[in-house]
PDB file of N, CA and C in Angstrom:
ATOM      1  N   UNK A   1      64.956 101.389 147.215  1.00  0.00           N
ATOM      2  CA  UNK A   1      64.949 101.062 145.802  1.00  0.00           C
ATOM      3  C   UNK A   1      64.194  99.742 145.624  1.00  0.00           C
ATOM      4  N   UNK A   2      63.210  99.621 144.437  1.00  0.00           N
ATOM      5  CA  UNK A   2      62.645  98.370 144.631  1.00  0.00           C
ATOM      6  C   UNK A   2      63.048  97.408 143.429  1.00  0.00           C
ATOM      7  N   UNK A   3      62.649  96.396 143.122  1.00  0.00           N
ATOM      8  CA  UNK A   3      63.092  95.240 142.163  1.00  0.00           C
ATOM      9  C   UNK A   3      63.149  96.366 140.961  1.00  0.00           C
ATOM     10  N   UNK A   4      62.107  96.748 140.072  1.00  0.00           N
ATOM     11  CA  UNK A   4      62.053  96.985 139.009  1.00  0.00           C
ATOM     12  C   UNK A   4      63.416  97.914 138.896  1.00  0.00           C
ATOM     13  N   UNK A   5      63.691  99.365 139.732  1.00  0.00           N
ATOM     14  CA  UNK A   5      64.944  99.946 140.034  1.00  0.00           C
ATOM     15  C   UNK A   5      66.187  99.249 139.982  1.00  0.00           C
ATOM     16  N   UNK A   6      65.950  98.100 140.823  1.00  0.00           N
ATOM     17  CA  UNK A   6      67.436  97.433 140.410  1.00  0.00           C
ATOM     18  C   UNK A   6      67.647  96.659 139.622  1.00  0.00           C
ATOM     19  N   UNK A   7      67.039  96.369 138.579  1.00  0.00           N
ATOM     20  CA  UNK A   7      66.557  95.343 137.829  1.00  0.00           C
ATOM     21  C   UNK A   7      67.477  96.417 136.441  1.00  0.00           C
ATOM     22  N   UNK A   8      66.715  97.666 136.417  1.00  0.00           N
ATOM     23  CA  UNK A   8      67.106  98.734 135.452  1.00  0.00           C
ATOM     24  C   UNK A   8      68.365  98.937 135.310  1.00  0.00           C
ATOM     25  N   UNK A   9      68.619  99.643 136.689  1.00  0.00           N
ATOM     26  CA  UNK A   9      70.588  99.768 136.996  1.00  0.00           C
ATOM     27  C   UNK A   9      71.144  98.224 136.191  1.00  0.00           C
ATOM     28  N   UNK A  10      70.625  97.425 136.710  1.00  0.00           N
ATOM     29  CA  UNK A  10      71.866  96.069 136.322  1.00  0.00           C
ATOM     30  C   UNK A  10      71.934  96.308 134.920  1.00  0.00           C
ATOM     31  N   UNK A  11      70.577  95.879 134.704  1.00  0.00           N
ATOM     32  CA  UNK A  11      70.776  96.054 132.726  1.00  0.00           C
ATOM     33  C   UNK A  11      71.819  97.550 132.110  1.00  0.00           C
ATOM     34  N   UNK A  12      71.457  98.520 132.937  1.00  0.00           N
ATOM     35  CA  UNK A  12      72.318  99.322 132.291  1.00  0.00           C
ATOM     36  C   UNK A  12      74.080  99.362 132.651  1.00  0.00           C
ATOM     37  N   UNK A  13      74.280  98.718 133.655  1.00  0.00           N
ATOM     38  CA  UNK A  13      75.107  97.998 133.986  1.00  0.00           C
ATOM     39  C   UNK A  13      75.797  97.515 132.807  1.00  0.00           C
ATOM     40  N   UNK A  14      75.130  96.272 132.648  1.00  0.00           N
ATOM     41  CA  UNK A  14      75.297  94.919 131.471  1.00  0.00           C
ATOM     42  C   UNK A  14      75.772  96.105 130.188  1.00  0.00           C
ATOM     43  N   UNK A  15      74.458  97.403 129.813  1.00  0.00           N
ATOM     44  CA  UNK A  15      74.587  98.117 128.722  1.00  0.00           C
ATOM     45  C   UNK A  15      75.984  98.895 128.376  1.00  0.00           C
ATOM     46  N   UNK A  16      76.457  99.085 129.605  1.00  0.00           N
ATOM     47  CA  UNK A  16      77.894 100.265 129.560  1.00  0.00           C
ATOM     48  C   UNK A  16      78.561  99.174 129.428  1.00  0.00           C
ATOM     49  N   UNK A  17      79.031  98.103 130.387  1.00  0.00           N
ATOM     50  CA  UNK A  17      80.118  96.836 130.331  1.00  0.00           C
ATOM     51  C   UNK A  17      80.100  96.366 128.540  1.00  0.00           C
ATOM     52  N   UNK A  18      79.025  95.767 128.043  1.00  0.00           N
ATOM     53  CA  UNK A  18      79.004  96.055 126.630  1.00  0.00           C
ATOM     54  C   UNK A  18      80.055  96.669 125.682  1.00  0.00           C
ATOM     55  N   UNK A  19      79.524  98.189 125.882  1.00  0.00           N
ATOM     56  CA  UNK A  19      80.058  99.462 125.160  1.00  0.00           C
ATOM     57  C   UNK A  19      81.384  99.885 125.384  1.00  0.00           C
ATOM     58  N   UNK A  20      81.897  99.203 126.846  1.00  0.00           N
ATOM     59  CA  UNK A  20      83.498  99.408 127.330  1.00  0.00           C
ATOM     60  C   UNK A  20      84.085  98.170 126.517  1.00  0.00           C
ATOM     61  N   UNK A  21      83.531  97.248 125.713  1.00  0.00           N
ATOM     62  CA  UNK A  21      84.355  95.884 125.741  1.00  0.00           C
ATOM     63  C   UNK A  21      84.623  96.421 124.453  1.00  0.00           C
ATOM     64  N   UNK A  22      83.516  96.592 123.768  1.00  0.00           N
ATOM     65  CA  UNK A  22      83.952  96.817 122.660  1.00  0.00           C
ATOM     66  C   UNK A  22      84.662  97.973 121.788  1.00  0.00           C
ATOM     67  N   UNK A  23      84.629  98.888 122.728  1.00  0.00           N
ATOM     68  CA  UNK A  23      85.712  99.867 122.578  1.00  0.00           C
ATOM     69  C   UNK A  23      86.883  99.156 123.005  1.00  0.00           C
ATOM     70  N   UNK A  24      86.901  98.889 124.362  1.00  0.00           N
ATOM     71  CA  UNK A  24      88.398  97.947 123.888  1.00  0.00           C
ATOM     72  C   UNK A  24      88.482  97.530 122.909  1.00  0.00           C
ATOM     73  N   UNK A  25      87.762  96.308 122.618  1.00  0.00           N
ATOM     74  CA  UNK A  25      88.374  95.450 121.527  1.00  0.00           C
ATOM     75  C   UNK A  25      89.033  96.450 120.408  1.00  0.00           C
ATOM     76  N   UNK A  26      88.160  97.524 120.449  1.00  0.00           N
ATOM     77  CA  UNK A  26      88.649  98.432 118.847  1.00  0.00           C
ATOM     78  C   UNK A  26      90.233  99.157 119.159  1.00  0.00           C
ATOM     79  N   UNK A  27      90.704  98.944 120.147  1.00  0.00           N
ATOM     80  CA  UNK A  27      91.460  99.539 120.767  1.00  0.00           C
ATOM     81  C   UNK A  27      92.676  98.895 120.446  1.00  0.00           C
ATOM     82  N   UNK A  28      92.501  97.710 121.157  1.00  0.00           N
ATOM     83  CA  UNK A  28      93.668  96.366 121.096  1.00  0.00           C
ATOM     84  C   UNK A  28      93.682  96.200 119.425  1.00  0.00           C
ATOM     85  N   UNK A  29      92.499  96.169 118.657  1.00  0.00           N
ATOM     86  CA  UNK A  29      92.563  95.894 117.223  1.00  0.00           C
ATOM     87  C   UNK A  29      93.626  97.046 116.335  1.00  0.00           C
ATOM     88  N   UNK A  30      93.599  98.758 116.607  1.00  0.00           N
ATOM     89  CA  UNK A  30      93.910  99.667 116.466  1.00  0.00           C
ATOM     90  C   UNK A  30      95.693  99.303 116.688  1.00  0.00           C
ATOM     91  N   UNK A  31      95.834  99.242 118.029  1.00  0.00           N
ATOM     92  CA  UNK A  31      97.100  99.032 118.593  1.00  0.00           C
ATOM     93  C   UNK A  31      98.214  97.986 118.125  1.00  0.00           C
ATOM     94  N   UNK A  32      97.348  96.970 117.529  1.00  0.00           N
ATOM     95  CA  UNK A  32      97.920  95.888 117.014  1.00  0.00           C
ATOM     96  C   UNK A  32      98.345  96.291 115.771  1.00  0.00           C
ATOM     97  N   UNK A  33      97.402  96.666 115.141  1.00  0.00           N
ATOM     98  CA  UNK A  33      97.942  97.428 113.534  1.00  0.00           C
ATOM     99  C   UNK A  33      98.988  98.318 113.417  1.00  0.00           C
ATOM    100  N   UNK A  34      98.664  99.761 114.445  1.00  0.00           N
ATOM    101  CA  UNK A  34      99.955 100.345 114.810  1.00  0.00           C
ATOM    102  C   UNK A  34     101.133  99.497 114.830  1.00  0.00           C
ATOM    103  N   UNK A  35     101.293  98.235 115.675  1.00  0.00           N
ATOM    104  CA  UNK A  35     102.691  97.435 115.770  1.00  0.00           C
ATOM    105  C   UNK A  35     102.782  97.081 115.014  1.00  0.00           C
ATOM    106  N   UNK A  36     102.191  96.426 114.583  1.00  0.00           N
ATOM    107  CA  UNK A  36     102.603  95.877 112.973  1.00  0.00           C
ATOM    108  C   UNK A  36     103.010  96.723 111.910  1.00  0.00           C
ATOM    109  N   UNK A  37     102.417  97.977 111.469  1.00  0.00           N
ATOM    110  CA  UNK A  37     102.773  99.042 110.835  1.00  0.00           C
ATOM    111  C   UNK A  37     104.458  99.698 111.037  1.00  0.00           C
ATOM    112  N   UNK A  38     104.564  99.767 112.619  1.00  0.00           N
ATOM    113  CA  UNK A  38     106.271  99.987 112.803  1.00  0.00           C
ATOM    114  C   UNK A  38     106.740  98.900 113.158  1.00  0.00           C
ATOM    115  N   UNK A  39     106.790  97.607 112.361  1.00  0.00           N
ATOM    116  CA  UNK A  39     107.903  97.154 112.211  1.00  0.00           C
ATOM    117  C   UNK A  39     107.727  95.680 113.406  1.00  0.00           C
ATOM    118  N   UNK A  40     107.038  95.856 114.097  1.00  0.00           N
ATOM    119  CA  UNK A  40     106.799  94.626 115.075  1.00  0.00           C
ATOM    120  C   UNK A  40     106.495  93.602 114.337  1.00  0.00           C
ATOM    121  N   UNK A  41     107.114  92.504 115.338  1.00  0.00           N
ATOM    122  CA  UNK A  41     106.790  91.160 114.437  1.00  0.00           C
ATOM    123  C   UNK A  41     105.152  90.132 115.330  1.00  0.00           C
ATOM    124  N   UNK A  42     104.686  89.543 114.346  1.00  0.00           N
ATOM    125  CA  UNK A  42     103.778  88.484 115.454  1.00  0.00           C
ATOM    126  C   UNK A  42     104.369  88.096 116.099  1.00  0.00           C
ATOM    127  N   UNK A  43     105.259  87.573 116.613  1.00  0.00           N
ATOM    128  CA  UNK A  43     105.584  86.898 117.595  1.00  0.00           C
ATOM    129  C   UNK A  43     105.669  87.673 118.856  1.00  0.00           C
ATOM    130  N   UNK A  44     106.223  89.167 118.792  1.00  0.00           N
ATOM    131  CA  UNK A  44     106.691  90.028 119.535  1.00  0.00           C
ATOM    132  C   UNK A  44     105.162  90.477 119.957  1.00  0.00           C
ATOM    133  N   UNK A  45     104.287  90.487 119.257  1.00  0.00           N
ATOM    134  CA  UNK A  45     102.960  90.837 119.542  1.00  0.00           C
ATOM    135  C   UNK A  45     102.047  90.074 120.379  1.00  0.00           C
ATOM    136  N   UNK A  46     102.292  89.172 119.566  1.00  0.00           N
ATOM    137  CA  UNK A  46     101.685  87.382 120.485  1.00  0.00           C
ATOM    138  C   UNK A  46     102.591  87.551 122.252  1.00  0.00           C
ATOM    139  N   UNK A  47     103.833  87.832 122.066  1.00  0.00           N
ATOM    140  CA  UNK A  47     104.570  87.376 123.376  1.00  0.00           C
ATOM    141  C   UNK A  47     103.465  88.616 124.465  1.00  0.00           C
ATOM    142  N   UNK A  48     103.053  89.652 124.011  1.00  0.00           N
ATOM    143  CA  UNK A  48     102.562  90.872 124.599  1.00  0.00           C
ATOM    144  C   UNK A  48     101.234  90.540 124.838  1.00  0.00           C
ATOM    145  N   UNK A  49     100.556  89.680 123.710  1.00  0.00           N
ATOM    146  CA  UNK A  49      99.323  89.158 123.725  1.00  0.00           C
ATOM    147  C   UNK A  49      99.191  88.013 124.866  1.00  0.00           C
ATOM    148  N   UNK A  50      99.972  86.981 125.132  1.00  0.00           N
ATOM    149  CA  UNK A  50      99.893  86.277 125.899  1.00  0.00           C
ATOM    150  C   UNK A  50      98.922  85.474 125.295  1.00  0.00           C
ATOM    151  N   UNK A  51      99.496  85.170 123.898  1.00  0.00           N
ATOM    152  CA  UNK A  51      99.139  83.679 122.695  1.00  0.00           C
ATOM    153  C   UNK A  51     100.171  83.333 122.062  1.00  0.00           C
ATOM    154  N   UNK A  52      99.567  82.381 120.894  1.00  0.00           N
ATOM    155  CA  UNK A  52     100.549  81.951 120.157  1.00  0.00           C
ATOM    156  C   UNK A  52     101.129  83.385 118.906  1.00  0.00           C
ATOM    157  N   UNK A  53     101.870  82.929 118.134  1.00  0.00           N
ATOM    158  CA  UNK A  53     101.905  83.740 117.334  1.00  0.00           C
ATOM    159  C   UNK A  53     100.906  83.172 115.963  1.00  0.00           C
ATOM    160  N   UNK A  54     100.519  82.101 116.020  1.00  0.00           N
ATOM    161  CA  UNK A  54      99.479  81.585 115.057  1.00  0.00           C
ATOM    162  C   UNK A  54      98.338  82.158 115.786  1.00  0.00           C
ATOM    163  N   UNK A  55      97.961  82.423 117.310  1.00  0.00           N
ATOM    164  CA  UNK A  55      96.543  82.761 117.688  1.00  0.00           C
ATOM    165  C   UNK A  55      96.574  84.285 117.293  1.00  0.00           C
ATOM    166  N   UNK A  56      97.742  85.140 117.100  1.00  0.00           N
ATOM    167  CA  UNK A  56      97.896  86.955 117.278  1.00  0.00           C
ATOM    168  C   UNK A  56      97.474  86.926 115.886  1.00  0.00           C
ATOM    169  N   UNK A  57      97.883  85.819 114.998  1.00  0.00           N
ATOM    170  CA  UNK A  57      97.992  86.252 113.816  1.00  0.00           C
ATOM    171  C   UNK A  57      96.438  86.024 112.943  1.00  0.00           C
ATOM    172  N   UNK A  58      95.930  85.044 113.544  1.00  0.00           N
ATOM    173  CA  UNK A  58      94.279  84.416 113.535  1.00  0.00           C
ATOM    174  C   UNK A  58      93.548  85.711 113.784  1.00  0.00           C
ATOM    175  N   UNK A  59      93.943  86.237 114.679  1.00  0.00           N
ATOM    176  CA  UNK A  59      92.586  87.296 115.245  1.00  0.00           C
ATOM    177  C   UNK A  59      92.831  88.291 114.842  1.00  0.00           C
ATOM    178  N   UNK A  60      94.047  88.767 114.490  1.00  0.00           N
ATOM    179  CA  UNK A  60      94.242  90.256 114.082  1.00  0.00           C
ATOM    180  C   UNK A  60      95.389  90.151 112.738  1.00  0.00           C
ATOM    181  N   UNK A  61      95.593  89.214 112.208  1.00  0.00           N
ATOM    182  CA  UNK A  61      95.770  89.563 110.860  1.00  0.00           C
ATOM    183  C   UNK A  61      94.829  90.170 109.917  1.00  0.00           C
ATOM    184  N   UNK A  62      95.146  90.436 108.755  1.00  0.00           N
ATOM    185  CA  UNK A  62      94.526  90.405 107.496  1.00  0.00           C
ATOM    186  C   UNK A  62      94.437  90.025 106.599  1.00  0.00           C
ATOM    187  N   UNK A  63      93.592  89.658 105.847  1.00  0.00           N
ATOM    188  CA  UNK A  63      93.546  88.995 104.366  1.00  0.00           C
ATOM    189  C   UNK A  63      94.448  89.838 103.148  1.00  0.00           C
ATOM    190  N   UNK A  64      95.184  88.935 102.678  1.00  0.00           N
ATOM    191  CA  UNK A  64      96.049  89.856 101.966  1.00  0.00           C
ATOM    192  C   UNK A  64      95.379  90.502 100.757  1.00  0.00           C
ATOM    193  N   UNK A  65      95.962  91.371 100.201  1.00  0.00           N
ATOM    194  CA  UNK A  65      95.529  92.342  99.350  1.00  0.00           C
ATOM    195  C   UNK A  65      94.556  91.745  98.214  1.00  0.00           C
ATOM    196  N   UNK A  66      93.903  91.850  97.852  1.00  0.00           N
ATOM    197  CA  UNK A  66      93.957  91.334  96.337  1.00  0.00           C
ATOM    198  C   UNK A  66      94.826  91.430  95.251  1.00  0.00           C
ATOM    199  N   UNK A  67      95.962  92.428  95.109  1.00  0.00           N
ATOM    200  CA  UNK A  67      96.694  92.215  93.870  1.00  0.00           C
ATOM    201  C   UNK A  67      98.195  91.315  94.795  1.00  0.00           C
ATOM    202  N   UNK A  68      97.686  90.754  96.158  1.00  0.00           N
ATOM    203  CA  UNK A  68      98.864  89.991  96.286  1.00  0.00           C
ATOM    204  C   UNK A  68      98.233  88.557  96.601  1.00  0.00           C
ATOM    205  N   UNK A  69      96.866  88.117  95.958  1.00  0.00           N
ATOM    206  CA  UNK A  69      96.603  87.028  96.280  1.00  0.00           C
ATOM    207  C   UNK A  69      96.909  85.867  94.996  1.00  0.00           C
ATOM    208  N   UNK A  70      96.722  84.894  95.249  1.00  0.00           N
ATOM    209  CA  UNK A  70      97.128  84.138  93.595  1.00  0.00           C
ATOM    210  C   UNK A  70      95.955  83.675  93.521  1.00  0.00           C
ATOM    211  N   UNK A  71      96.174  83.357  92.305  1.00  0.00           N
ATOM    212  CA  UNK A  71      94.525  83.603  90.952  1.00  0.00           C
ATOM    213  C   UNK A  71      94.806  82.141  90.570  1.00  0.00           C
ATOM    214  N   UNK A  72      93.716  81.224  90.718  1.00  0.00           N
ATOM    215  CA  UNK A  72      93.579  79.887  90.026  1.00  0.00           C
ATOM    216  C   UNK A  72      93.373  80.276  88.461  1.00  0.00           C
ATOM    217  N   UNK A  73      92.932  80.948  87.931  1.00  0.00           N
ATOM    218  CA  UNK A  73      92.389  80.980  86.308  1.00  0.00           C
ATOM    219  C   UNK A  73      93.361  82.281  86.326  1.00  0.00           C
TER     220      UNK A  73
END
């Protein structure tokens, strides 16, 4: 096999490692909602996360609704 050959593999390498992360991520994002949906608390999530419950709640909260946000005017 010569440079350019292995040069290819790596990058496609790099290309799948990519495409696995971020399916995780959509995964852990998915999973988190699920818990939260039945009833789990951040903290209980965070303790699983191995963060705070301010870091579980940073990365995978949500912005609350609009008809539950408060209105300056």
């Amino acid at each position: 096999m010569n440079t350019s050959e292995r040069t290819a593999r790596a990058l496609l390498r790099v290309q799948r490692a990519s495409i696995e992360e971020a399916e995780a991520v959509e995964r852990l994002r998915q999973s988190v909602t699920r818990a939260v949906r039945s009833g789990a608390s951040w903290a209980q999530i965070a303790t699983h996360l191995g963060v705070t419950e301010r870091a579980a709640r940073r990365r995978f909260g949500s912005p609350p609704a609009p008809e539950d946000q408060t209105t300056l005017f």
